[in-house]
C-alpha atoms as a PDB file:
ATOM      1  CA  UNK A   1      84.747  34.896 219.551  1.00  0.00           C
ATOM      2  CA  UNK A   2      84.354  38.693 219.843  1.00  0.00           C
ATOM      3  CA  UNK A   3      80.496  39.359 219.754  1.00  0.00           C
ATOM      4  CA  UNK A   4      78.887  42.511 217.567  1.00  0.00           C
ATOM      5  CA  UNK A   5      79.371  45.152 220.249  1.00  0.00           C
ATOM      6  CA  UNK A   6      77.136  47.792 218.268  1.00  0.00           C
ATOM      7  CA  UNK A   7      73.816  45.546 216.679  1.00  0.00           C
ATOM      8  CA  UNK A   8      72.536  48.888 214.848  1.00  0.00           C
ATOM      9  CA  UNK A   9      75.420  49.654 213.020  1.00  0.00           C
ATOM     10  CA  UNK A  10      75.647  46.114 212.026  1.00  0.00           C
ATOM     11  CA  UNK A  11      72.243  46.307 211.009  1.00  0.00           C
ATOM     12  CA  UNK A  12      72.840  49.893 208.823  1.00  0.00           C
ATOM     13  CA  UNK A  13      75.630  48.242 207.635  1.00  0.00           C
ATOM     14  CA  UNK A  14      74.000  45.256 206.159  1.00  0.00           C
ATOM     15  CA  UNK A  15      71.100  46.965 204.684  1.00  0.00           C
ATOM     16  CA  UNK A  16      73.505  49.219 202.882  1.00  0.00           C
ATOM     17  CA  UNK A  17      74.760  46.082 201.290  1.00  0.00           C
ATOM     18  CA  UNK A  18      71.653  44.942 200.538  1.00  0.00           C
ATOM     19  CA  UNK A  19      70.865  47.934 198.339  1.00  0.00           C
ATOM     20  CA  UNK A  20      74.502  48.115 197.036  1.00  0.00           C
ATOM     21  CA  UNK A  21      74.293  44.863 195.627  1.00  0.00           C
ATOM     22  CA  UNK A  22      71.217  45.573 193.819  1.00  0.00           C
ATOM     23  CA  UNK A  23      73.171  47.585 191.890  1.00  0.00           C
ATOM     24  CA  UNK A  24      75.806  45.539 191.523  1.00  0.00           C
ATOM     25  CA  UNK A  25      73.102  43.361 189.907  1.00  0.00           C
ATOM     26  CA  UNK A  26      71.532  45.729 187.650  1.00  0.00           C
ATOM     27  CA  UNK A  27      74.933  46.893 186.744  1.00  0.00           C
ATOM     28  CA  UNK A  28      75.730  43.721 185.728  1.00  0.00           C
ATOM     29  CA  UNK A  29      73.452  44.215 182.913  1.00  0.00           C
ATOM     30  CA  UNK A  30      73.724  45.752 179.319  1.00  0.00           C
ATOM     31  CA  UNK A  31      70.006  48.160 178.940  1.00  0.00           C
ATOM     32  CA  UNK A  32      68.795  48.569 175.941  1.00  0.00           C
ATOM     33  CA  UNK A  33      70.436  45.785 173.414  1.00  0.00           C
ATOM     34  CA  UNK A  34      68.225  44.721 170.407  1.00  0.00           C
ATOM     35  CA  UNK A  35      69.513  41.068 168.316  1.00  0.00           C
ATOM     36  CA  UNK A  36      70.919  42.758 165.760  1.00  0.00           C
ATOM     37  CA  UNK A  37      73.349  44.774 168.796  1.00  0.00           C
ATOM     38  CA  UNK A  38      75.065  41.407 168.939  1.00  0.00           C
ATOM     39  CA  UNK A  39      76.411  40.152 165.367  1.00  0.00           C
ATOM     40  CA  UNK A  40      72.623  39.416 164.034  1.00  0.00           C
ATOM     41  CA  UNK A  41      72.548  35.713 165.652  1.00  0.00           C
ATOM     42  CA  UNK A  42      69.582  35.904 167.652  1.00  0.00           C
ATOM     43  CA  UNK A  43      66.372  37.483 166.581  1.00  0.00           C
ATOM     44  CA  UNK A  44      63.445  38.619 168.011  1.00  0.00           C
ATOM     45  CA  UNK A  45      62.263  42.021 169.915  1.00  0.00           C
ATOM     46  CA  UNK A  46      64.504  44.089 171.826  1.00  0.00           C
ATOM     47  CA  UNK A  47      64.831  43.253 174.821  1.00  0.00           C
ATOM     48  CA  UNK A  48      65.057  45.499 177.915  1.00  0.00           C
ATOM     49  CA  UNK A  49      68.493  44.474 179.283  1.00  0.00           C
ATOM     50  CA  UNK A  50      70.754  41.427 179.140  1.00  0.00           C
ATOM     51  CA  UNK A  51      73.141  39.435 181.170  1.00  0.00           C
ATOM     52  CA  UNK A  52      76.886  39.775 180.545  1.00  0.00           C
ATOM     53  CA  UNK A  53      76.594  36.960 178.660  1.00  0.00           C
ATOM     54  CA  UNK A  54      74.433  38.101 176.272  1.00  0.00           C
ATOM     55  CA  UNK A  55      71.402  36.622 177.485  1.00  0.00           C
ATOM     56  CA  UNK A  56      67.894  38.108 177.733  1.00  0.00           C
ATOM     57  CA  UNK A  57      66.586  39.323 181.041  1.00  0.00           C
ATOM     58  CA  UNK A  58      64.350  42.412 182.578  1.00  0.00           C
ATOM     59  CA  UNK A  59      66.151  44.460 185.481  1.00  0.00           C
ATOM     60  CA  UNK A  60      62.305  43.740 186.685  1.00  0.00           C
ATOM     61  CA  UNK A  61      63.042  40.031 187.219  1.00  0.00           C
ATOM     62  CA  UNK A  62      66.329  40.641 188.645  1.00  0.00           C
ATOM     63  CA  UNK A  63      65.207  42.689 191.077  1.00  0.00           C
ATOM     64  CA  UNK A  64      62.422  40.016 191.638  1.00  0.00           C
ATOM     65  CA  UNK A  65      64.887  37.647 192.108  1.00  0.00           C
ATOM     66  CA  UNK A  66      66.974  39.847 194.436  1.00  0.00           C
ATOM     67  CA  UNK A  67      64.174  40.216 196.544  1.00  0.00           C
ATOM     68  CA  UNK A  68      63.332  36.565 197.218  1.00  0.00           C
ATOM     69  CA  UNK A  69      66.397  35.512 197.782  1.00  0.00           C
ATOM     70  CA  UNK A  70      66.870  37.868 200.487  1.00  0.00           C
ATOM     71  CA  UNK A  71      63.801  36.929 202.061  1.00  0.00           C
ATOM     72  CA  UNK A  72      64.607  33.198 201.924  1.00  0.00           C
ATOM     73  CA  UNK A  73      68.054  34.251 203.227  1.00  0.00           C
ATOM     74  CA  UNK A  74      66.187  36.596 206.080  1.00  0.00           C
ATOM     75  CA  UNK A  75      64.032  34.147 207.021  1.00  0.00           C
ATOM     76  CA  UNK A  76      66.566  30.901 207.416  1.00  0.00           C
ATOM     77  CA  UNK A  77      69.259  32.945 209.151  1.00  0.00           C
ATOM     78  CA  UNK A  78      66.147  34.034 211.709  1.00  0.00           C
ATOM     79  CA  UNK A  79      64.978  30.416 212.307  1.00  0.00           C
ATOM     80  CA  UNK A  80      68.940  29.242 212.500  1.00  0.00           C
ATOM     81  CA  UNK A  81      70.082  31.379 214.793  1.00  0.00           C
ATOM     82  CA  UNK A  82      67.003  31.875 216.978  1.00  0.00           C
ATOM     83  CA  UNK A  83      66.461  35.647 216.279  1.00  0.00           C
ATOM     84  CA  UNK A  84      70.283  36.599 216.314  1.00  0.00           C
ATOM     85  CA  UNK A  85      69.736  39.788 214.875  1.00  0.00           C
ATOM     86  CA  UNK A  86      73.388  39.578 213.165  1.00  0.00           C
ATOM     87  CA  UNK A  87      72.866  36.701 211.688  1.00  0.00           C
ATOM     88  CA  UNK A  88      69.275  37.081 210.831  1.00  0.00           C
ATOM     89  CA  UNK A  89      70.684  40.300 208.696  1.00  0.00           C
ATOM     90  CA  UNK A  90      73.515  38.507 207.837  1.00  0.00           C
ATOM     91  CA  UNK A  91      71.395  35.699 206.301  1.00  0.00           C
ATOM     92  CA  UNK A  92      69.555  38.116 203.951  1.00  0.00           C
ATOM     93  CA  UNK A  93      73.301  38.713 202.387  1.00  0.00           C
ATOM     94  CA  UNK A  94      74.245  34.910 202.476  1.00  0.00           C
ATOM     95  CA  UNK A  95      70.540  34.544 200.499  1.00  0.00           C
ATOM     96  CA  UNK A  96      71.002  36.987 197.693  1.00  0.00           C
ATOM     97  CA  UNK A  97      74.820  35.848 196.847  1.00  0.00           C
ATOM     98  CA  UNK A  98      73.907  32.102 197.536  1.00  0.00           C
ATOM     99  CA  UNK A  99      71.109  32.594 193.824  1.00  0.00           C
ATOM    100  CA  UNK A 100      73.365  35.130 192.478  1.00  0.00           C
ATOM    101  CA  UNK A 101      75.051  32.277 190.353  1.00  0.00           C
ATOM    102  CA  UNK A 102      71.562  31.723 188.738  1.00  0.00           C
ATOM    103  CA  UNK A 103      69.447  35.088 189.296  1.00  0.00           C
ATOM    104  CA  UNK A 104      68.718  35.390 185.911  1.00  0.00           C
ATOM    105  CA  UNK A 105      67.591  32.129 185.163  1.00  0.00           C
ATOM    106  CA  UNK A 106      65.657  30.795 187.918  1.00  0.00           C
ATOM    107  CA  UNK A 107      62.283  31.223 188.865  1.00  0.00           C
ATOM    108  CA  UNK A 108      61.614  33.533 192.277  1.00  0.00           C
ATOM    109  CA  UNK A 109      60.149  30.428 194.224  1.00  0.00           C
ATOM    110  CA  UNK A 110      63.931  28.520 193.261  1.00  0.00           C
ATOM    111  CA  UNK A 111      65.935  31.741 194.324  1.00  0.00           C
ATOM    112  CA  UNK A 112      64.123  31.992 197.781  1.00  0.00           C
ATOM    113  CA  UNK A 113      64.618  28.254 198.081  1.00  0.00           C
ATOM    114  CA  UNK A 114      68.314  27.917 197.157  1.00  0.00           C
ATOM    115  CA  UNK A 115      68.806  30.758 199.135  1.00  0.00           C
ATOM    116  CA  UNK A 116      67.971  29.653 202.412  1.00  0.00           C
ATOM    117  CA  UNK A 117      69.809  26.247 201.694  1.00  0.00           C
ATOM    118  CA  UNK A 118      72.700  28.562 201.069  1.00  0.00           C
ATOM    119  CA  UNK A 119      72.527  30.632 204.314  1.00  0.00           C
ATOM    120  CA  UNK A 120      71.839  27.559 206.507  1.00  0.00           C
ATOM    121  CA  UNK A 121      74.834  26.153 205.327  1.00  0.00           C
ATOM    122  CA  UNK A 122      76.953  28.963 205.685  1.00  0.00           C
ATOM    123  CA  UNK A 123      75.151  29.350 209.302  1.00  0.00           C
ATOM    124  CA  UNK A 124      76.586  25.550 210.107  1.00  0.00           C
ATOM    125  CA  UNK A 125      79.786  26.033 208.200  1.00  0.00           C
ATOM    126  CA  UNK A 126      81.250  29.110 210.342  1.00  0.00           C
ATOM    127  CA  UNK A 127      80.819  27.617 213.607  1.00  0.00           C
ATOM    128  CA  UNK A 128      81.997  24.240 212.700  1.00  0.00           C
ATOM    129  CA  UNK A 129      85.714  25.951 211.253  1.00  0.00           C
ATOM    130  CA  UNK A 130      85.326  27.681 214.714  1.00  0.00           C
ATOM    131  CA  UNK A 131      85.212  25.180 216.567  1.00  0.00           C
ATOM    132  CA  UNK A 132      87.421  23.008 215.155  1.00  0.00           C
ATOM    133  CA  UNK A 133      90.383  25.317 213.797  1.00  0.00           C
ATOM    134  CA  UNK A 134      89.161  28.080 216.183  1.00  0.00           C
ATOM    135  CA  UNK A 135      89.209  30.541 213.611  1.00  0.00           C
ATOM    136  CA  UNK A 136      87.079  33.544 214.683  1.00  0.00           C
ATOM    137  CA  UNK A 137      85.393  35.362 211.240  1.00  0.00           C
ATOM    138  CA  UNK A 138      84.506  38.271 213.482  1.00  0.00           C
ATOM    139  CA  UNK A 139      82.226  39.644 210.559  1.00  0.00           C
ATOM    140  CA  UNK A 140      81.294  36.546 209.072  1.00  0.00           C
ATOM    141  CA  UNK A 141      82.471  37.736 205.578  1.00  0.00           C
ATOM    142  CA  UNK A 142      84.085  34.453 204.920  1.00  0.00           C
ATOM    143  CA  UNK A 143      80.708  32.601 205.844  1.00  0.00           C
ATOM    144  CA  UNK A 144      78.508  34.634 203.523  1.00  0.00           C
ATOM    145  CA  UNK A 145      80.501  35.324 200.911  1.00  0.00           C
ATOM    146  CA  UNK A 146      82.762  32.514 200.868  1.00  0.00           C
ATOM    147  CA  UNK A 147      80.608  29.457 202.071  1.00  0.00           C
ATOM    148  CA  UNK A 148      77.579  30.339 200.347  1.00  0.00           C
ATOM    149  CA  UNK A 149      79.431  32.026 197.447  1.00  0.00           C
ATOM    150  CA  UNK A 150      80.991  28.240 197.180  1.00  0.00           C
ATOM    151  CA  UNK A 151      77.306  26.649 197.363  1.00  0.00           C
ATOM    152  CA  UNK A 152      75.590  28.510 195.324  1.00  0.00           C
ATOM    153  CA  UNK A 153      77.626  28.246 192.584  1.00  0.00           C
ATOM    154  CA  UNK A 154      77.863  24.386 192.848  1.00  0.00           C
ATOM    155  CA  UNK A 155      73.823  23.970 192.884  1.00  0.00           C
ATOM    156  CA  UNK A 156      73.751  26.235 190.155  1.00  0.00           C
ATOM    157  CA  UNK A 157      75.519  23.794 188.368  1.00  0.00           C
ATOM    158  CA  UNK A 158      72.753  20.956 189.425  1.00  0.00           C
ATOM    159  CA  UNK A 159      69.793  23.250 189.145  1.00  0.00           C
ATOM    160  CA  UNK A 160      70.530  24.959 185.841  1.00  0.00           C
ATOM    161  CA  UNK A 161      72.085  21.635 184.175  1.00  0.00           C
ATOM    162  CA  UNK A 162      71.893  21.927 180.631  1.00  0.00           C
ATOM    163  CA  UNK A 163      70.273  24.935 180.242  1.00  0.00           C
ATOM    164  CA  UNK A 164      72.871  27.323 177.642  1.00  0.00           C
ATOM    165  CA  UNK A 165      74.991  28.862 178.992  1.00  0.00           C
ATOM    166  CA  UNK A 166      75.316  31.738 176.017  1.00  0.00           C
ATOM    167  CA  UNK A 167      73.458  32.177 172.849  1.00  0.00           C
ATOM    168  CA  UNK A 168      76.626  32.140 170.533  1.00  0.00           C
ATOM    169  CA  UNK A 169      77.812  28.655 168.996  1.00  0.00           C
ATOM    170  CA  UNK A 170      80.603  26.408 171.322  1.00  0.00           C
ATOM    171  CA  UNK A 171      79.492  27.623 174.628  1.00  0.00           C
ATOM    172  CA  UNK A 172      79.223  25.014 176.873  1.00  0.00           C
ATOM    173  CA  UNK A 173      75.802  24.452 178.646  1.00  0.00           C
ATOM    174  CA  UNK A 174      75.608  24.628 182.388  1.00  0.00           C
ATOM    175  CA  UNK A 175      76.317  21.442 184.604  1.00  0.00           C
ATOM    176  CA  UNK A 176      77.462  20.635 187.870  1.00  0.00           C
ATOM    177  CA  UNK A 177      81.156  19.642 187.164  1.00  0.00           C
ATOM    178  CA  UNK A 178      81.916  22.794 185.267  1.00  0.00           C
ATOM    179  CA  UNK A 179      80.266  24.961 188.121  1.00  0.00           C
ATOM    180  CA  UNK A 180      82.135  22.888 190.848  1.00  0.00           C
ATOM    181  CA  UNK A 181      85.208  22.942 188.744  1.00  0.00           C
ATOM    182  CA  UNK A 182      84.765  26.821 188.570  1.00  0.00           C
ATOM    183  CA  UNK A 183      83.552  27.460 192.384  1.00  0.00           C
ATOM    184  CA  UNK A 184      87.384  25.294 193.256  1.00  0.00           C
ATOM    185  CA  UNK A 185      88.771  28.054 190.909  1.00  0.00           C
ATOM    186  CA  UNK A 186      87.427  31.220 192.079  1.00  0.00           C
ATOM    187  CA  UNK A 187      87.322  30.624 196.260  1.00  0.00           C
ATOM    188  CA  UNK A 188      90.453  28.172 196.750  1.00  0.00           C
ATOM    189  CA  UNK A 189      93.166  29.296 194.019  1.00  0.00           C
ATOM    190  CA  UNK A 190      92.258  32.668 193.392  1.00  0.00           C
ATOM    191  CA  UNK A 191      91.001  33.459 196.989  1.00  0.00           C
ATOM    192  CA  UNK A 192      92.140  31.226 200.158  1.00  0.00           C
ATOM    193  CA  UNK A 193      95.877  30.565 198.337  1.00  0.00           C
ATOM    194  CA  UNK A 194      96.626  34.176 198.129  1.00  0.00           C
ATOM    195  CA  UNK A 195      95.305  35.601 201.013  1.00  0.00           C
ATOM    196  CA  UNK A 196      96.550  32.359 203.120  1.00  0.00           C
ATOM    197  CA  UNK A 197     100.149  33.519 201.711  1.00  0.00           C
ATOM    198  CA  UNK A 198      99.868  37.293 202.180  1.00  0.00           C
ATOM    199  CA  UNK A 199      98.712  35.956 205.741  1.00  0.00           C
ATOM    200  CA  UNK A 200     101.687  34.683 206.583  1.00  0.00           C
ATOM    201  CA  UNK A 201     103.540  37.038 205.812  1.00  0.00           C
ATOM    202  CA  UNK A 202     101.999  39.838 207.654  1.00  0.00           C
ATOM    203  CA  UNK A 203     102.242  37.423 210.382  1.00  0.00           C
ATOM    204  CA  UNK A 204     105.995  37.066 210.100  1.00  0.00           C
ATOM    205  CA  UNK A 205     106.743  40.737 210.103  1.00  0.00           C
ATOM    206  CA  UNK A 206     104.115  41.046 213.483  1.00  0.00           C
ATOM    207  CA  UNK A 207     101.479  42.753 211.340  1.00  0.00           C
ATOM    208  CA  UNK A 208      98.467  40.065 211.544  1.00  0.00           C
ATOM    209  CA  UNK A 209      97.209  40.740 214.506  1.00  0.00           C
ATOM    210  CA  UNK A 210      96.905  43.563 217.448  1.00  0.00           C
ATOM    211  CA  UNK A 211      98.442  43.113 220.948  1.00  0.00           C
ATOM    212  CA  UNK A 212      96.536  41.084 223.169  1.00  0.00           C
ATOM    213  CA  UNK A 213      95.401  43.739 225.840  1.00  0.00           C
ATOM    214  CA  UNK A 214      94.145  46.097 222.584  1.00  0.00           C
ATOM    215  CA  UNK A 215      92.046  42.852 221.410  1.00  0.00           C
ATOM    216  CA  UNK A 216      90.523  42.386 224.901  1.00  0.00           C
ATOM    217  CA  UNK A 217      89.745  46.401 225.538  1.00  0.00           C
ATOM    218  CA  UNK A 218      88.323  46.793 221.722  1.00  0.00           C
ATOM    219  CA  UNK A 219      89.939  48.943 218.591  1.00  0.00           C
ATOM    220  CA  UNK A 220      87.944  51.579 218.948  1.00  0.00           C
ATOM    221  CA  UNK A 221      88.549  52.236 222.914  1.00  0.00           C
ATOM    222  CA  UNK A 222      92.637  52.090 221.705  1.00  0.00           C
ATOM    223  CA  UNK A 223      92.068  54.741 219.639  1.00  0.00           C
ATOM    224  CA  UNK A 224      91.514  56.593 223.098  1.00  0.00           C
ATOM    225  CA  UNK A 225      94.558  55.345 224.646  1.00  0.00           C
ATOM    226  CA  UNK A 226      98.070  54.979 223.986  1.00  0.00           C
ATOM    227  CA  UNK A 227      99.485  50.792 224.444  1.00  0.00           C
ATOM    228  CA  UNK A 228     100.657  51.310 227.974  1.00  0.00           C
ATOM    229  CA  UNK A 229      97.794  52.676 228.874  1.00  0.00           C
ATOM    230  CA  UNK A 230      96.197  49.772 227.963  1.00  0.00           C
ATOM    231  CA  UNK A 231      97.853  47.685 229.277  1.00  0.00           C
ATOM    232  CA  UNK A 232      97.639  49.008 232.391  1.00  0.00           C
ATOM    233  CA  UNK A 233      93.956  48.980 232.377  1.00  0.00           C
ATOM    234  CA  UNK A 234      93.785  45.426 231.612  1.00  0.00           C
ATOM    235  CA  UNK A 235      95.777  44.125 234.356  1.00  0.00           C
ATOM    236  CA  UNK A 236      93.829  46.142 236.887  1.00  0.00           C
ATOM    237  CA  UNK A 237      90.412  44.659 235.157  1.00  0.00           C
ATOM    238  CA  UNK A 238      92.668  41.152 235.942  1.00  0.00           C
ATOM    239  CA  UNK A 239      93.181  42.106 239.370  1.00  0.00           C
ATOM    240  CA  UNK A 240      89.804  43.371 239.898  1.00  0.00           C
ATOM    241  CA  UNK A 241      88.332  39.739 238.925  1.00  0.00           C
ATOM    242  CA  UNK A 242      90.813  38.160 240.841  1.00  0.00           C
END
């Protein structure tokens, strides 16, 4: 595995995910919908906002919400990996998509819970496929968004069991076999099948991966360099070990 080479750009970097996915959460919200916005079914007052399913919520708890779970995911990926600041920041993201299954129902102490569960897991996960399929996910993307998108979505299912899962009629209520069902769904046949196929392929036509001397000097310092170049530098670092 390739470490972070530049810590503070990881670090702007993950705090500018942070606050894009706090609007990704309040945009995932209709403002200003009264009962009678939504075929007369439900009364009551307006309410402030509502989930995309309809559901009443306040961007206030949301944001609530948000914010525990990224301190439960903060404070997990610090303890896990002993102060790695890449995975302590890295944590925070694993936190808030681990409770964004249930962000709008749960209560802030749950979120923060569930959301270092999520981030230890995905902590554990990625270095267990490492080691044993020695698959490097130089960014972790697959470990946060994949491994605790996975989790999160199947305690959902356990946490939230029964509770509606819509206000109209024939909606199912939330439970853990539909949520599992529906995690298998969304990260195995509609995310590792395809990108496992369009993998291969790239890798057929020589297009997965870099040379080997560009992967040992670093993208960036190729972009300074033609291949030969490379190269050459490489086997005098070789020589210079030897």
């Amino acid at each position: 595995m390739f470490a972070p080479h530049n810590p503070w750009l990881v670090t702007i970097g993950l705090f500018l995910i942070y606050t894009g996915f706090w609007g990704f959460y309040a945009a995932c919200n209709v403002p200003i919908i009264s009962p009678e916005g939504i075929g007369g079914q439900i009364t009551g007052e307006t309410w402030t906002a509502t989930t995309i399913y309809l559901t009443p919520t306040t961007l206030g708890a949301i944001t609530v919400n948000f914010l525990m779970s990224l301190s439960g995911g903060l404070l997990v990926g610090y303890l896990v990996s002993k102060g790695d600041a890449f995975w302590t920041y890295s944590g925070g993201l694993a936190g808030i998509i681990t409770a964004s299954a249930g962000n709008d129902l749960y209560h802030p102490i749950q979120a923060m819970v569930i959301a270092g569960i999520g981030t230890w897991c995905a902590y554990k996960l990625h270095y267990w496929v490492e080691r044993t399929f020695k698959i490097d996910d130089a960014v972790g993307a697959v470990a946060v968004h994949g491994y605790a998108g996975f989790i999160g979505l199947v305690i959902a299912g356990f946490v939230l069991w029964g509770y509606p899962s819509s206000p109209y009629e024939g909606y199912a209520a939330v439970n853990p076999l539909g949520n599992t069902i529906g995690a298998v769904i969304m990260f195995f046949v509609l995310g590792f099948v395809p990108a496992w196929i369009v993998s291969k392929l790239l890798d057929a036509g020589g297009l997965l991966r870099v040379p080997r001397e560009v992967e040992l000097m670093g993208l960036d310092f190729k972009t300074l360099h033609d291949e030969e170049q490379a190269r050459q530098d490489v086997r005098d670092a070789e020589k210079a070990l030897v």
